[in-house]
C-alpha atoms as a PDB file:
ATOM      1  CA  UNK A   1     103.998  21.061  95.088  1.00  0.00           C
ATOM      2  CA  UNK A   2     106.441  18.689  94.937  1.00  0.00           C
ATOM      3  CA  UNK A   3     105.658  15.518  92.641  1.00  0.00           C
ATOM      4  CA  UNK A   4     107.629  11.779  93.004  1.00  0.00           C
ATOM      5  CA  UNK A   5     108.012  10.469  89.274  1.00  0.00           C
ATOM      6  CA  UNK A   6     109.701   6.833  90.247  1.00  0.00           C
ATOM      7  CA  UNK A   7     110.242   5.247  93.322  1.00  0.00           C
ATOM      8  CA  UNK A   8     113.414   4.677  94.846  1.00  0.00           C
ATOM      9  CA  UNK A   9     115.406   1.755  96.434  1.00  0.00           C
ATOM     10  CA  UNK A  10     117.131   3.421  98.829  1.00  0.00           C
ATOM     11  CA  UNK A  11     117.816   7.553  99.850  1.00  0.00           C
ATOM     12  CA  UNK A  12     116.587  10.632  97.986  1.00  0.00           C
ATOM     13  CA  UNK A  13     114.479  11.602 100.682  1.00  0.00           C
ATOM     14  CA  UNK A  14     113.173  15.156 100.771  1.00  0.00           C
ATOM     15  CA  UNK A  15     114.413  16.130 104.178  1.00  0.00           C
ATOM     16  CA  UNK A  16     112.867  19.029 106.453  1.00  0.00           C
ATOM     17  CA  UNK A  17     115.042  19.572 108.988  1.00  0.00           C
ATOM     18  CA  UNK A  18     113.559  22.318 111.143  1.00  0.00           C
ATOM     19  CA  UNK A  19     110.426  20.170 111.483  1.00  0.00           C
ATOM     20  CA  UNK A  20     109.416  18.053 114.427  1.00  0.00           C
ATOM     21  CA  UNK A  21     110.684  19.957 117.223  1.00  0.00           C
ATOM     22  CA  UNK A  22     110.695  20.011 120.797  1.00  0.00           C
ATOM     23  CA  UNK A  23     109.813  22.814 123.422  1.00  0.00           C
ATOM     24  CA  UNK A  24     109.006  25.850 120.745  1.00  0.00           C
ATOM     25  CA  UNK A  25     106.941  27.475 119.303  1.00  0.00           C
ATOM     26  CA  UNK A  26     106.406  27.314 115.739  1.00  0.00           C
ATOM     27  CA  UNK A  27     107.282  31.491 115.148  1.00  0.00           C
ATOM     28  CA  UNK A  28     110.787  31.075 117.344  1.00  0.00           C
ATOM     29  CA  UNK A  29     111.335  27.992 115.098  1.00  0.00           C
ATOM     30  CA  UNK A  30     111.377  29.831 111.953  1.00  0.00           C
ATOM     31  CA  UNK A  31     113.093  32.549 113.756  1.00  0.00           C
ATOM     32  CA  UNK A  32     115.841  30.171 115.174  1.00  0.00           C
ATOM     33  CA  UNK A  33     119.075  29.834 113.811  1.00  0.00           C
ATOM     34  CA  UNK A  34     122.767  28.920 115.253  1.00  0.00           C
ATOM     35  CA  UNK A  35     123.445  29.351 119.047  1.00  0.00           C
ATOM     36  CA  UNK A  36     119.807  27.947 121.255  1.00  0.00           C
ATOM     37  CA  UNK A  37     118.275  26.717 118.118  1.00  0.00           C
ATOM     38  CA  UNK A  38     115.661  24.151 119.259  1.00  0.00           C
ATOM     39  CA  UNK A  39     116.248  20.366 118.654  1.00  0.00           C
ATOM     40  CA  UNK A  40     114.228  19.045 115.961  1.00  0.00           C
ATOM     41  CA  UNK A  41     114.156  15.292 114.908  1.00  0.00           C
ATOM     42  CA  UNK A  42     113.329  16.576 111.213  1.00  0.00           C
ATOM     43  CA  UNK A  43     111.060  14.878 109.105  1.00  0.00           C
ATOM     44  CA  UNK A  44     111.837  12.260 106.039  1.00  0.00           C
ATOM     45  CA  UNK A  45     110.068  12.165 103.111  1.00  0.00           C
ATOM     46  CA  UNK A  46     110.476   8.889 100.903  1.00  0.00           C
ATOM     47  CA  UNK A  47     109.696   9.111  96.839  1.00  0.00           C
ATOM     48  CA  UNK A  48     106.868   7.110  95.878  1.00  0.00           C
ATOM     49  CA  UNK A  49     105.692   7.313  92.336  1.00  0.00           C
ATOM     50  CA  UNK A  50     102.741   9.116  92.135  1.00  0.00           C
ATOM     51  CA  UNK A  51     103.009  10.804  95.420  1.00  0.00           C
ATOM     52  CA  UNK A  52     103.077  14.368  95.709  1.00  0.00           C
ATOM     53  CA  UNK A  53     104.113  16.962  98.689  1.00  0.00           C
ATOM     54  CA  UNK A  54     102.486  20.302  99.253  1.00  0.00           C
ATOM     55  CA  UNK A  55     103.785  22.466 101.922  1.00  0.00           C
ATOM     56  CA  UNK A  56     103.128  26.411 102.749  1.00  0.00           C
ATOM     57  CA  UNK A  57     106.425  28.327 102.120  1.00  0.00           C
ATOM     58  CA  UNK A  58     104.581  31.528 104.813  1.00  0.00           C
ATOM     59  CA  UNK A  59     103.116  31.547 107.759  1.00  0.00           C
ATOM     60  CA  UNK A  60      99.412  31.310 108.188  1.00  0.00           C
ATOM     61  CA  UNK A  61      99.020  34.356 110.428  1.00  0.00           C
ATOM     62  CA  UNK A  62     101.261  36.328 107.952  1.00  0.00           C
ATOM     63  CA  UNK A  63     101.366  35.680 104.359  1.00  0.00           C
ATOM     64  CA  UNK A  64     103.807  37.775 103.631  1.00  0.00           C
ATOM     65  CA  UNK A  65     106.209  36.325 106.178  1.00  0.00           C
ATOM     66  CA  UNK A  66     108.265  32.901 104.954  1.00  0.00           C
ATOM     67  CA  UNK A  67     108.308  29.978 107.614  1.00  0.00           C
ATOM     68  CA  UNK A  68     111.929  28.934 107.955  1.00  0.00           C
ATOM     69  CA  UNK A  69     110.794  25.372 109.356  1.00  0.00           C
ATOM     70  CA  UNK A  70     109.765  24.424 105.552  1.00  0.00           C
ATOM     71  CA  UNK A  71     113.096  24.714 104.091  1.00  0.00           C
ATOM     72  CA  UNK A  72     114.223  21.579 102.549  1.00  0.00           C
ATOM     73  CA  UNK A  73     116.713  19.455 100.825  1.00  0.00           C
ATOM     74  CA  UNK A  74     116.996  16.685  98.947  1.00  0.00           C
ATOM     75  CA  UNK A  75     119.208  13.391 100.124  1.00  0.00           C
ATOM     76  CA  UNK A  76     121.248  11.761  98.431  1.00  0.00           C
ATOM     77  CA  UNK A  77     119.879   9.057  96.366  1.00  0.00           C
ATOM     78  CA  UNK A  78     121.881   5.420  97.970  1.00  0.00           C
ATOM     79  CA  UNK A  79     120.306   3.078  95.030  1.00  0.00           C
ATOM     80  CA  UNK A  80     118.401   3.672  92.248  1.00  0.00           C
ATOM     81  CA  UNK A  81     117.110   7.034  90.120  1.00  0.00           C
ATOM     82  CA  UNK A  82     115.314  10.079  91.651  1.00  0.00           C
ATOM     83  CA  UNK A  83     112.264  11.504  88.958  1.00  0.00           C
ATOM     84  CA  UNK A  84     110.611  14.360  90.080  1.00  0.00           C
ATOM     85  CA  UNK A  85     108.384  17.574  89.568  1.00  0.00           C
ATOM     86  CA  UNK A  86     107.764  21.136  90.528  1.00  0.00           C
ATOM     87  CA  UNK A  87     104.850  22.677  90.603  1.00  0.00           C
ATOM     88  CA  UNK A  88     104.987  26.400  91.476  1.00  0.00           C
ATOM     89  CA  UNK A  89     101.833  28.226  93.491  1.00  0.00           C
ATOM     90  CA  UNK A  90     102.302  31.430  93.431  1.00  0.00           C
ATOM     91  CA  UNK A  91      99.781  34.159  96.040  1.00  0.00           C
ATOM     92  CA  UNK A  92     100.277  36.804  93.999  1.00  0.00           C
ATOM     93  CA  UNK A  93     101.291  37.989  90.113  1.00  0.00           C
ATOM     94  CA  UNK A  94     104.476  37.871  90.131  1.00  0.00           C
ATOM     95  CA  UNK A  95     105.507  37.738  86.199  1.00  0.00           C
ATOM     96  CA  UNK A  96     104.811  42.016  86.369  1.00  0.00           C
ATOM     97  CA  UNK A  97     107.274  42.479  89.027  1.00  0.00           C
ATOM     98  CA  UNK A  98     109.880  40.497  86.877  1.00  0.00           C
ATOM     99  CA  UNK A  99     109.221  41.967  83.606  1.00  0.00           C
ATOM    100  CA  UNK A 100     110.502  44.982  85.570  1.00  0.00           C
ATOM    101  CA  UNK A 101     113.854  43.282  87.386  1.00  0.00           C
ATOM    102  CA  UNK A 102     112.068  43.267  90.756  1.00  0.00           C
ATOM    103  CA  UNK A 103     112.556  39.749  91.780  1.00  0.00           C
ATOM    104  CA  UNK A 104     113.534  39.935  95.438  1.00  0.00           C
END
């Protein structure tokens, strides 16, 4: 989850660029990268104090399995100051596997 502390004038949009696109499916999507990549419009998120964003990092059908169309980025912030939070939900336990270097 993704948590807006302060607004901003103008930028610092979280940006999701492999969302909104035309003629495919959501799996070749994710799958799609460089040559025939589908055109996608993205979507814009602007900060808003006290908004927050929650996306799925995995696909539904396959938990295990990360959807490429939620990677994001942040813009860069035109006027003003970007505040923001994490918040981290995790499927599994995952402080055993680090305690034992597997972090991959």
């Amino acid at each position: 989850m993704f948590i807006y502390l302060s607004d901003v004038a103008s930028g610092g949009e979280t940006y999701f660029p492999r969302l909104n696109c035309s003629q495919e499916s959501a799996a070749s999507v994710a799958a799609a990268a460089g040559e025939g990549a589908p055109k996608c419009s993205g979507l814009r998120v602007s900060p808003k104090k006290g908004a927050a964003l929650l996306w799925p990092s995995v696909l539904s059908q396959d938990p295990t399995a990360q959807d490429g169309r939620t990677n994001h980025e942040a813009l860069p912030v035109v006027e003003g100051v970007k505040l923001a939070a994490n918040a981290w939900i995790h499927q599994y336990d995952f402080h055993t596997p680090n305690k034992i270097g597997c972090t991959g």
